[in-house]
Protein backbone atom coordinates (compact mmCIF):
# COMPACT_ATOMS: atom_id res chain seq x y z
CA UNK A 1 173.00 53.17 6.50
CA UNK A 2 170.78 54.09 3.34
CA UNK A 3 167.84 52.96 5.08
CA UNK A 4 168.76 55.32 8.16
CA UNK A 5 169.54 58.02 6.40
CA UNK A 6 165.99 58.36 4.25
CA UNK A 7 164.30 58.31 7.17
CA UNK A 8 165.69 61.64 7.45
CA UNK A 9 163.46 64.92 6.74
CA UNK A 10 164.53 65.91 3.27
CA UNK A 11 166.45 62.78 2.30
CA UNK A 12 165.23 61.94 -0.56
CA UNK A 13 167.65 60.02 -2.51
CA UNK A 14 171.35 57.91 -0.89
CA UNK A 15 173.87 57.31 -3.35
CA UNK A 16 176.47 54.92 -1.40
CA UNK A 17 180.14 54.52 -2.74
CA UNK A 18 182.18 51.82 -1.26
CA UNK A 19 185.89 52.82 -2.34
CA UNK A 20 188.52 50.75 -1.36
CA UNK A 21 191.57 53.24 -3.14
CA UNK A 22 193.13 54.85 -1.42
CA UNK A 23 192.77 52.79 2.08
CA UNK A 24 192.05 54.57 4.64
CA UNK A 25 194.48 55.37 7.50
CA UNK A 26 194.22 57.01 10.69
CA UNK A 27 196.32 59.99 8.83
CA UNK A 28 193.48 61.09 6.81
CA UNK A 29 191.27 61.71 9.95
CA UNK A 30 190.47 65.47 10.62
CA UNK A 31 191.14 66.86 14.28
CA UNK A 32 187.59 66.72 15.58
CA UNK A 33 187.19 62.99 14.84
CA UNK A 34 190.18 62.37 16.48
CA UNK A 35 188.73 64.27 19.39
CA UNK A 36 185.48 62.28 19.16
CA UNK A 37 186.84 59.23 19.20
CA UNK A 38 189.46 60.13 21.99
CA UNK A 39 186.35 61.41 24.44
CA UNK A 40 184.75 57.71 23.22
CA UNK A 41 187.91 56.37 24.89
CA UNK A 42 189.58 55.00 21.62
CA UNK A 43 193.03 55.37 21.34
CA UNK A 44 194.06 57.02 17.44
């Protein structure tokens, strides 16, 4: 992913944080990534 994104115009710098607290859920999703993922064909 880091090397992805600074190939970017701009990108300069990536900073990645892995967090594992609080896990992540299908609750915390917002309504247009449940829509993306729906039109993908993926059930959440």
């Amino acid at each position: 992913m880091r090397e992805r994104l600074l190939r970017e115009a701009g990108v300069l710098e990536v900073r990645i944080n892995v967090v594992w607290d609080p896990p992540w859920t299908s609750a915390r999703m917002t309504e247009a990534g449940r829509d993306a993922l729906e039109a993908w064909g993926l059930a959440v």
